[in-house]
PDB file of N, CA and C in Angstrom:
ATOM      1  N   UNK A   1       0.854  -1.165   0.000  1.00  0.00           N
ATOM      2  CA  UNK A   1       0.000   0.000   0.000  1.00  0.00           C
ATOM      3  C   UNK A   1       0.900   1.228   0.000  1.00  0.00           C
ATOM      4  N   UNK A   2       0.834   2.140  -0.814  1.00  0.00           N
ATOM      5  CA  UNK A   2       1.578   3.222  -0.914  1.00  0.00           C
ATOM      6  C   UNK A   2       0.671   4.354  -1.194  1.00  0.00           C
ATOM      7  N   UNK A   3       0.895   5.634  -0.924  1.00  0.00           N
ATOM      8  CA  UNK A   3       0.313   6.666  -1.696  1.00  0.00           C
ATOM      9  C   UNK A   3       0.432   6.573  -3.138  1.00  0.00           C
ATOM     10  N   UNK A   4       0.233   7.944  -3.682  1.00  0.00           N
ATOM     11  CA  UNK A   4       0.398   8.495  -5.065  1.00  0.00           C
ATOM     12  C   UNK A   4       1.766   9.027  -5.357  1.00  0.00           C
ATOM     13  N   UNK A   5       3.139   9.080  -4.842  1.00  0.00           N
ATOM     14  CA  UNK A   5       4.409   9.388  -5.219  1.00  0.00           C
ATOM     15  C   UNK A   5       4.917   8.723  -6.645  1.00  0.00           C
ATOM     16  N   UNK A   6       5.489   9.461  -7.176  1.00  0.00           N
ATOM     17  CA  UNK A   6       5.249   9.151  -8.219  1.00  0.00           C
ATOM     18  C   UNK A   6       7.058   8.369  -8.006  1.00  0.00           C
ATOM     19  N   UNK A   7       7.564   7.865  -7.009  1.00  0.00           N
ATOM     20  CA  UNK A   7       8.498   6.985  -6.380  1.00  0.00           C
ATOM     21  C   UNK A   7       8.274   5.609  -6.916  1.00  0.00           C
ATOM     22  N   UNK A   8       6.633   5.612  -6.271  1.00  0.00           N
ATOM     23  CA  UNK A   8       6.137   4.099  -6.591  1.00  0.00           C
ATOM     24  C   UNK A   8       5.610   3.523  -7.753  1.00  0.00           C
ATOM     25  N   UNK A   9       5.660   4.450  -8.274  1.00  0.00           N
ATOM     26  CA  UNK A   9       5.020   4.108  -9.700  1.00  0.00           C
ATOM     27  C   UNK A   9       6.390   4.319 -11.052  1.00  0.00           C
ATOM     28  N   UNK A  10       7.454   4.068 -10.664  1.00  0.00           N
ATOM     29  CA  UNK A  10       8.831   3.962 -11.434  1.00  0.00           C
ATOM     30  C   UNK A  10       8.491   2.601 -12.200  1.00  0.00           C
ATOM     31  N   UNK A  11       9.698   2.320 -13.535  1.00  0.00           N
ATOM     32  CA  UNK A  11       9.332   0.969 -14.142  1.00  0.00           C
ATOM     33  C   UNK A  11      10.746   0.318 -13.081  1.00  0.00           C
ATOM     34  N   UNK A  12      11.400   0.308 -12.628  1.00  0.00           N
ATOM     35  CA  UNK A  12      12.074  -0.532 -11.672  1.00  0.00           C
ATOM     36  C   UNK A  12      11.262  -0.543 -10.683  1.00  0.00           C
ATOM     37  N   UNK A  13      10.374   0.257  -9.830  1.00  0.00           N
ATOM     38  CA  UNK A  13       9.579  -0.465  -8.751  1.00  0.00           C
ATOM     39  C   UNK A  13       8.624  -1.218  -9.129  1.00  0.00           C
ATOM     40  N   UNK A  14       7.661  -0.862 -10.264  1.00  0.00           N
ATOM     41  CA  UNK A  14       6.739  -1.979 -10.735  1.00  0.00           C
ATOM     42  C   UNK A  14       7.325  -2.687 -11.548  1.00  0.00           C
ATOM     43  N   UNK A  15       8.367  -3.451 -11.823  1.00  0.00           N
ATOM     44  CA  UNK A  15       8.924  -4.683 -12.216  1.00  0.00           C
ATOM     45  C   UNK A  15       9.182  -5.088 -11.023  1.00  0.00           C
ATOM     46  N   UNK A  16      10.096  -4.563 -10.215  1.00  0.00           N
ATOM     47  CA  UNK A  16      10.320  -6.028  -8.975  1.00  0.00           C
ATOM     48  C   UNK A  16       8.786  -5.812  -8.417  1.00  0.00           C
ATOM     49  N   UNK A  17       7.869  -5.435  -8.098  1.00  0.00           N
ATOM     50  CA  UNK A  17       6.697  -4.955  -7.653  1.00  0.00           C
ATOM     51  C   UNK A  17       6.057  -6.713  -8.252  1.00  0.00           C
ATOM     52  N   UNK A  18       5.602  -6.341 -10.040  1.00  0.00           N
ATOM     53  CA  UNK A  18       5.358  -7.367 -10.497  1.00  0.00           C
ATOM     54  C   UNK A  18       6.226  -8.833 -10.322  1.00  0.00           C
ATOM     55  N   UNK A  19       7.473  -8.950 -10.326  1.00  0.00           N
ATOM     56  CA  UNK A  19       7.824 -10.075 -10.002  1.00  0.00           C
ATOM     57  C   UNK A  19       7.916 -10.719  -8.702  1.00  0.00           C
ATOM     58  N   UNK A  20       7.357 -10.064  -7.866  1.00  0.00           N
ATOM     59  CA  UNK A  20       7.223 -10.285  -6.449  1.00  0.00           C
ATOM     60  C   UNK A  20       5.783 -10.839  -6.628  1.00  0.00           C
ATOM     61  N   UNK A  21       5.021 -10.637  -7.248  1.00  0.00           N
ATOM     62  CA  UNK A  21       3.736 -10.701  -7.317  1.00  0.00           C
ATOM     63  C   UNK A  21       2.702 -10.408  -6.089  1.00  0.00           C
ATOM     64  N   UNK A  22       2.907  -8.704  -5.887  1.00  0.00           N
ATOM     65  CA  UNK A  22       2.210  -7.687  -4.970  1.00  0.00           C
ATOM     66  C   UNK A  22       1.585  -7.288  -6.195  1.00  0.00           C
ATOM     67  N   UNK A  23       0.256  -6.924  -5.022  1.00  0.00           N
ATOM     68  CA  UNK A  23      -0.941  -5.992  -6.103  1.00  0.00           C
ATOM     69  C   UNK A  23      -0.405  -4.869  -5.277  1.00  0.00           C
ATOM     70  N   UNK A  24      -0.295  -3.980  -6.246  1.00  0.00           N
ATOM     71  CA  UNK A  24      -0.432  -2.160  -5.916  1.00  0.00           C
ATOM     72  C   UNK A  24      -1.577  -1.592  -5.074  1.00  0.00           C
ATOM     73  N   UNK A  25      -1.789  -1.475  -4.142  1.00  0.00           N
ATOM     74  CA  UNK A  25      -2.902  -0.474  -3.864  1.00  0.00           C
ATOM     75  C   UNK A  25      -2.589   0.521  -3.009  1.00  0.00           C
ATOM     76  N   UNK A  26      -3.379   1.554  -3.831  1.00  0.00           N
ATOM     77  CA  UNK A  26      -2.888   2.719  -3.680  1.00  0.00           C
ATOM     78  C   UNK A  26      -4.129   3.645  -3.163  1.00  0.00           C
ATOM     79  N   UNK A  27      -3.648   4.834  -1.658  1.00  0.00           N
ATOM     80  CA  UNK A  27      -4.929   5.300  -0.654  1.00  0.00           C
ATOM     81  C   UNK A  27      -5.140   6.549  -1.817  1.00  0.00           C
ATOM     82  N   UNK A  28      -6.308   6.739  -1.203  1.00  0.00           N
ATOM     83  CA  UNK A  28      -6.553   8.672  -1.456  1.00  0.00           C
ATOM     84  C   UNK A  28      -5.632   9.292  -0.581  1.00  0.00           C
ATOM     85  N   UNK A  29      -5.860  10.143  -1.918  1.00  0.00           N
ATOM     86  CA  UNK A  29      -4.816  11.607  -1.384  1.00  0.00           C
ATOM     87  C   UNK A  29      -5.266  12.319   0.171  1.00  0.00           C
ATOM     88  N   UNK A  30      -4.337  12.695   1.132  1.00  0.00           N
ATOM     89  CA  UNK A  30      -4.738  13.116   2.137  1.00  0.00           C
ATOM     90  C   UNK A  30      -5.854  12.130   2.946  1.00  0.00           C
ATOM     91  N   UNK A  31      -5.473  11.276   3.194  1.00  0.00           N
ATOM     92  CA  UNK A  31      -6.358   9.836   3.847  1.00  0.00           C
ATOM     93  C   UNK A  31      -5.576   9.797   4.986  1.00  0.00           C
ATOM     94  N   UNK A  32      -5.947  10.399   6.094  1.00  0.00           N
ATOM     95  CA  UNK A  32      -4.625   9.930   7.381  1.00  0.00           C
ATOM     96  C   UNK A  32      -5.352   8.583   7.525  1.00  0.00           C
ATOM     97  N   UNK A  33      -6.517   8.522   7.674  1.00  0.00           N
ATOM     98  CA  UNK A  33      -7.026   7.412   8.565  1.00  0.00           C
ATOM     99  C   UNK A  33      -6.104   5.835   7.782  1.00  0.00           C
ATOM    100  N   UNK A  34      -6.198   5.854   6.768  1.00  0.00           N
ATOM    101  CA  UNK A  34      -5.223   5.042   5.855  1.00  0.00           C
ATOM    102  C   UNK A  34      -3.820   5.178   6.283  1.00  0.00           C
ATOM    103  N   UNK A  35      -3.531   6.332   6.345  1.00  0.00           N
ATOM    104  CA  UNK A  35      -2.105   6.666   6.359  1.00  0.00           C
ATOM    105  C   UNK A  35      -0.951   6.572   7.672  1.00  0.00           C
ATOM    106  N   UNK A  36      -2.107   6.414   8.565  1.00  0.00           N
ATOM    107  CA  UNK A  36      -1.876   6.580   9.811  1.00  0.00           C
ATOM    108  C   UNK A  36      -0.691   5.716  10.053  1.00  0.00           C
ATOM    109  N   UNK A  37      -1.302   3.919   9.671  1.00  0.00           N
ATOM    110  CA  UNK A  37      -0.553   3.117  10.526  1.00  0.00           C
ATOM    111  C   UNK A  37       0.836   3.186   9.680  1.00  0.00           C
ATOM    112  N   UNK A  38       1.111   3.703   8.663  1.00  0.00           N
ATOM    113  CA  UNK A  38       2.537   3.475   8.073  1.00  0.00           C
ATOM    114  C   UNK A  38       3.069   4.650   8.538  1.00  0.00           C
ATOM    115  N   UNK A  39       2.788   5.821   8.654  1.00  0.00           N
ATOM    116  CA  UNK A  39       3.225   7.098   9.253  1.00  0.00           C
ATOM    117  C   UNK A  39       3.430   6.553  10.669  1.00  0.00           C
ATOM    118  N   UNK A  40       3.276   6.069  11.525  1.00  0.00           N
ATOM    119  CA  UNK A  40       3.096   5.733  12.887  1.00  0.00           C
ATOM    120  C   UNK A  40       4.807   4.689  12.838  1.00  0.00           C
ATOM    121  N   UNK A  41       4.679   3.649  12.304  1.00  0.00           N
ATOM    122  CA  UNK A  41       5.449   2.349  11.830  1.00  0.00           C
ATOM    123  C   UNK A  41       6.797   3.507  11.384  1.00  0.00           C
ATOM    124  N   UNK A  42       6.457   4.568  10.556  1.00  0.00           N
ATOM    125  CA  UNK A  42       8.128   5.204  10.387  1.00  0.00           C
ATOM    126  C   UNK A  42       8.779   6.028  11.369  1.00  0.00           C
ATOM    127  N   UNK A  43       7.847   6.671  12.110  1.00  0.00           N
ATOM    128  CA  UNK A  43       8.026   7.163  13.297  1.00  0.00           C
ATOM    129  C   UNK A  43       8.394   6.756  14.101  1.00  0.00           C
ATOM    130  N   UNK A  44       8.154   5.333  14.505  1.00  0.00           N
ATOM    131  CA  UNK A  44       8.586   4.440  15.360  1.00  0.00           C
ATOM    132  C   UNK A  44       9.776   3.787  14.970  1.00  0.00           C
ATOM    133  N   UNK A  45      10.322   3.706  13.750  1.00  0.00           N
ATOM    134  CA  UNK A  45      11.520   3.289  13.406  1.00  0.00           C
ATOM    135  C   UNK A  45      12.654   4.115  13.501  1.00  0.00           C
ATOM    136  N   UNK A  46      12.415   5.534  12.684  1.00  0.00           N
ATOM    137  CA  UNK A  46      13.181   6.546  13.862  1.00  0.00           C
ATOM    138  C   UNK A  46      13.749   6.636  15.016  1.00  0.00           C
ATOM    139  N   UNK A  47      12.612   6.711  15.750  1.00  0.00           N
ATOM    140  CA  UNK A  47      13.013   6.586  16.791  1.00  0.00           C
ATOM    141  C   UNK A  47      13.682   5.824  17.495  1.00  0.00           C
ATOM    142  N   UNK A  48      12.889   4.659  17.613  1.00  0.00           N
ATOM    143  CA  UNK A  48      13.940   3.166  18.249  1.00  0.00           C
ATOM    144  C   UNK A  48      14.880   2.682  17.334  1.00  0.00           C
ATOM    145  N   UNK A  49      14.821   2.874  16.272  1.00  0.00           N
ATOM    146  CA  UNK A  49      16.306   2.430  15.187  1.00  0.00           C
ATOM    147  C   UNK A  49      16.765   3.382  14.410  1.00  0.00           C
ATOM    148  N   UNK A  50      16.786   3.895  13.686  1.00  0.00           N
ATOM    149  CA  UNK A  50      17.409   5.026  12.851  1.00  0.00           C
ATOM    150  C   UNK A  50      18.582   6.011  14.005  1.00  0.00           C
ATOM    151  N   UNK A  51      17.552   6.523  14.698  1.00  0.00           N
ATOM    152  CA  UNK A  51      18.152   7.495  16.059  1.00  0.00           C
ATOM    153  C   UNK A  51      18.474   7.476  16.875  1.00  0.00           C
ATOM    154  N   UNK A  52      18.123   6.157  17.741  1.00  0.00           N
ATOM    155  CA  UNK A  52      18.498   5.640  18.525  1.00  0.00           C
ATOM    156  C   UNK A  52      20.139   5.868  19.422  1.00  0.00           C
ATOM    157  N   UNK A  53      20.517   5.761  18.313  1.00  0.00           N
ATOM    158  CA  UNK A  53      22.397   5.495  18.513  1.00  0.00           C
ATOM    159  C   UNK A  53      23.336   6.311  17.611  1.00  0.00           C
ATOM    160  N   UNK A  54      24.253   6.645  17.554  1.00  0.00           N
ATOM    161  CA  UNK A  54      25.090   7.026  16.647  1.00  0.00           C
ATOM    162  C   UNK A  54      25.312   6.035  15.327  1.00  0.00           C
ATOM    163  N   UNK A  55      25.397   5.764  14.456  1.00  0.00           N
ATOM    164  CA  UNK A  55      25.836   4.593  14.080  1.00  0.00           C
ATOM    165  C   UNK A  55      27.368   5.250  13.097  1.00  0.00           C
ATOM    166  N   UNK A  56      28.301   4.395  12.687  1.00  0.00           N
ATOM    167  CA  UNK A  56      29.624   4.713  11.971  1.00  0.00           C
ATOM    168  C   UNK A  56      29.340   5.429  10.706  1.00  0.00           C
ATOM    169  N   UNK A  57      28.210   4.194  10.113  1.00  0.00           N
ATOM    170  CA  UNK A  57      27.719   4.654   8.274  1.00  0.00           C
ATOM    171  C   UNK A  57      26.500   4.296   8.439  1.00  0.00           C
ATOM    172  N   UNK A  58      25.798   4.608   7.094  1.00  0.00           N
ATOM    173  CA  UNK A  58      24.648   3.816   6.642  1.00  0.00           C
ATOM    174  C   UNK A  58      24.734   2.495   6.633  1.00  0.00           C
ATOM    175  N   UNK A  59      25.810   1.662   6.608  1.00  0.00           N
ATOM    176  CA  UNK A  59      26.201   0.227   6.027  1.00  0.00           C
ATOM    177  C   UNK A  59      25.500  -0.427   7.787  1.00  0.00           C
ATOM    178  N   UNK A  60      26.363   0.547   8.843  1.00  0.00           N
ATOM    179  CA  UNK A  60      26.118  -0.236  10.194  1.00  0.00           C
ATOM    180  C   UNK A  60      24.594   0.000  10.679  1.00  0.00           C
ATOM    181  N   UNK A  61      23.609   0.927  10.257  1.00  0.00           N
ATOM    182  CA  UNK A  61      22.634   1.094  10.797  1.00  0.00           C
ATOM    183  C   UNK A  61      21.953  -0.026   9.662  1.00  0.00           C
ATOM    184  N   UNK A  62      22.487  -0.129   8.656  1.00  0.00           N
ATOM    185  CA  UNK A  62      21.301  -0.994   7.633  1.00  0.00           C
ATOM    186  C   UNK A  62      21.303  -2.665   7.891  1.00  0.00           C
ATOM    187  N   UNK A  63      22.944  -2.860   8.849  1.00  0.00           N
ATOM    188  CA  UNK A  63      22.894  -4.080   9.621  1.00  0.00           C
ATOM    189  C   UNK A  63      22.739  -4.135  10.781  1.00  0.00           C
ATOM    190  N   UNK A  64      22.173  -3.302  11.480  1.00  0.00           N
ATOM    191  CA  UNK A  64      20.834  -3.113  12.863  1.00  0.00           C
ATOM    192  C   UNK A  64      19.570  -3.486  12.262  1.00  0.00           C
ATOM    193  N   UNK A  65      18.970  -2.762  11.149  1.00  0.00           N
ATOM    194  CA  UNK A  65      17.701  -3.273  11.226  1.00  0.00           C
ATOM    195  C   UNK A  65      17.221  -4.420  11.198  1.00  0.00           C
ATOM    196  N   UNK A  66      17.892  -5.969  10.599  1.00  0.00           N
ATOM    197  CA  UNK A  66      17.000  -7.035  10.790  1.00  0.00           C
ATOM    198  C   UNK A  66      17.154  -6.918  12.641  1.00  0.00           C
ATOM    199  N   UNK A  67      17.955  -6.901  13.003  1.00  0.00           N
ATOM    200  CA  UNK A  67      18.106  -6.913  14.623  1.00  0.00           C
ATOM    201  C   UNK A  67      16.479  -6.301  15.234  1.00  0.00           C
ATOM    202  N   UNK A  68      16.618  -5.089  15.066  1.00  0.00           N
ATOM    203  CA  UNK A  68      16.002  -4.436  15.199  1.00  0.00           C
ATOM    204  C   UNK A  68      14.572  -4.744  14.969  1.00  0.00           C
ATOM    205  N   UNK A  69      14.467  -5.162  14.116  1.00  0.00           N
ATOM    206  CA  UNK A  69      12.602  -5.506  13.921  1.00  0.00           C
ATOM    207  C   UNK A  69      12.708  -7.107  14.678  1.00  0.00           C
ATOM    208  N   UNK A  70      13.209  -7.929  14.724  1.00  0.00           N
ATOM    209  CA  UNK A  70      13.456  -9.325  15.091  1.00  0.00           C
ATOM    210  C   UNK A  70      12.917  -9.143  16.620  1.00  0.00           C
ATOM    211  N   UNK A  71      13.431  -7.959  17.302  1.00  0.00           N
ATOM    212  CA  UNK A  71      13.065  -7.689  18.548  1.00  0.00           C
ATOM    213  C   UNK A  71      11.659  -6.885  18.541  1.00  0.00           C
ATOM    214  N   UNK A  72      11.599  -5.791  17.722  1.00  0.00           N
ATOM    215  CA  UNK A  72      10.225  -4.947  17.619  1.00  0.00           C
ATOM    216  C   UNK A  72       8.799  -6.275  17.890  1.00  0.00           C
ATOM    217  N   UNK A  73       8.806  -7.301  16.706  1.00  0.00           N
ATOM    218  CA  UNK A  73       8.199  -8.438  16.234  1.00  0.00           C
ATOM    219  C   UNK A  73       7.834  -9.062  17.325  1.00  0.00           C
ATOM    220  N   UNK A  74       8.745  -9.684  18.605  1.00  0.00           N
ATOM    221  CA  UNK A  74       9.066 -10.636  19.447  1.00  0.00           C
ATOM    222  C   UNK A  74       8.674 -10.136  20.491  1.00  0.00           C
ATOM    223  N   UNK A  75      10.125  -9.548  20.954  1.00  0.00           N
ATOM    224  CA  UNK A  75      10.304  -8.882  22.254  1.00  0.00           C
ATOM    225  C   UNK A  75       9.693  -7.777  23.461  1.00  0.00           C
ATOM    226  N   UNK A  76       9.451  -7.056  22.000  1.00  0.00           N
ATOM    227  CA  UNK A  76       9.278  -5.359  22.523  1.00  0.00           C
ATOM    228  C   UNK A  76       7.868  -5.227  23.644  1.00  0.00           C
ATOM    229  N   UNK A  77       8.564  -4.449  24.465  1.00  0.00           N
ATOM    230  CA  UNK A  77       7.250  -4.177  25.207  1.00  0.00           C
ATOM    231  C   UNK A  77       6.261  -3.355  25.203  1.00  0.00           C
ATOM    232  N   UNK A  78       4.879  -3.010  24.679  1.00  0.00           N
ATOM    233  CA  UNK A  78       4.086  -2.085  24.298  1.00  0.00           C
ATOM    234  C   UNK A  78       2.845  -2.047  25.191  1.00  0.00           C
ATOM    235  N   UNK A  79       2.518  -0.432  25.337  1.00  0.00           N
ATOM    236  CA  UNK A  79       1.790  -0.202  26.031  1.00  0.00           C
ATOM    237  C   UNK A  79       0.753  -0.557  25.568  1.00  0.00           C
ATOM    238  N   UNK A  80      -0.927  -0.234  26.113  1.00  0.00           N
ATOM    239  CA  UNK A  80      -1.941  -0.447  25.666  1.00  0.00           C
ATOM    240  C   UNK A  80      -2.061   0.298  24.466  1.00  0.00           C
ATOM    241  N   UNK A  81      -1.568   1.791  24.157  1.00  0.00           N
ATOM    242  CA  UNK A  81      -2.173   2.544  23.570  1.00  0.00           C
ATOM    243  C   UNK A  81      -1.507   2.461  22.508  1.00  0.00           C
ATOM    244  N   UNK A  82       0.141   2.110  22.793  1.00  0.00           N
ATOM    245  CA  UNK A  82       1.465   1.922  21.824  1.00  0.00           C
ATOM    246  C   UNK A  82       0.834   0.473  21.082  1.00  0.00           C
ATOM    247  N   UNK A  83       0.174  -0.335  21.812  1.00  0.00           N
ATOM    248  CA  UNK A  83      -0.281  -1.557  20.904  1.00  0.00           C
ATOM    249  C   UNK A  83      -1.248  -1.513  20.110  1.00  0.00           C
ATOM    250  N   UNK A  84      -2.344  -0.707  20.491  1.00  0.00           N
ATOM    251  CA  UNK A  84      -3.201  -0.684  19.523  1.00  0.00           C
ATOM    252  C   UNK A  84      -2.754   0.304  18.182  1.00  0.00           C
ATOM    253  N   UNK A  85      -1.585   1.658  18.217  1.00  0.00           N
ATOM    254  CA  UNK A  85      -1.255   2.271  16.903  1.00  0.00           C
ATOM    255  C   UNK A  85      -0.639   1.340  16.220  1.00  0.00           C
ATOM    256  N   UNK A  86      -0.001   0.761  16.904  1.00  0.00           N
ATOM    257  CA  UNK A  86       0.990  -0.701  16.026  1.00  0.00           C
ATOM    258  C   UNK A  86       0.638  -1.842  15.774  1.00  0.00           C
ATOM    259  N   UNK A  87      -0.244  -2.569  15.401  1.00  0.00           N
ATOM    260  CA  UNK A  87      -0.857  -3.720  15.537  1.00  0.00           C
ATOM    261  C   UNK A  87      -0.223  -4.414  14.335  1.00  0.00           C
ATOM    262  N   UNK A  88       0.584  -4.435  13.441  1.00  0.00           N
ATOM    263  CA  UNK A  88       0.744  -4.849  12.576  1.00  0.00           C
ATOM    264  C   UNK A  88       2.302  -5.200  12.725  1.00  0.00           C
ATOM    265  N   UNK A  89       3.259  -6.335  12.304  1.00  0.00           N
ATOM    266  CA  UNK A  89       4.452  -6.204  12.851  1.00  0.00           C
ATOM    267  C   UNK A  89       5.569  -5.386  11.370  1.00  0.00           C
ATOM    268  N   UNK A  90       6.562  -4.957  12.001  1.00  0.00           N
ATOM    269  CA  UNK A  90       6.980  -3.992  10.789  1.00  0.00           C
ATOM    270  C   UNK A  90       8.007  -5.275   9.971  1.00  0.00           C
ATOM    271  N   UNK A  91       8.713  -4.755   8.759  1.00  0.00           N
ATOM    272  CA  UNK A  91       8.915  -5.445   7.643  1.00  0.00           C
ATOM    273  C   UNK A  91       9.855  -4.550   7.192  1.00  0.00           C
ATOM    274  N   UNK A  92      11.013  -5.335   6.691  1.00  0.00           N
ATOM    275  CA  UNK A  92      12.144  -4.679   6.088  1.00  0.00           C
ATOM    276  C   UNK A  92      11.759  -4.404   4.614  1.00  0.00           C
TER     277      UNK A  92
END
């Protein structure tokens, strides 16, 4: 599920797109209620991974993230209110 960026609609994203065999679907414009839980999910990655730490390069933070969600997925401890914005587990 993506917006309307015209990111997602490249012929290299809809080829691996198509050979993955994902259907596209795509929200209305200005839809938070749609938009919410992936806006929420990047926010939260920020925070607990992206920012978290200093990291050396891009190379060392991009080998945190399987870490990183492995625990989000499993481990992590969430409040009532933190569980219900997140209900979905995040995905590299």
């Amino acid at each position: 599920m993506t917006d309307n960026a015209t990111t997602y609609l490249s012929d290299v994203v809809q080829t691996e797109r198509r050979c993955a065999r994902w259907k596209h679907i795509r929200i209305g414009p200005y839809t938070p209620r749609t938009n919410g839980k992936a806006e929420r999910s990047f926010a939260t990655l920020l925070h607990e991974w992206a920012y978290e730490r200093a990291y050396r390069n891009s190379a060392f933070r991009a080998t945190a993230l399987p870490h990183y969600l492995r625990f989000y997925n499993t481990a992590a401890i969430r409040t009532e209110s933190a569980a219900s914005a997140a209900t979905a587990p995040l995905k590299a």
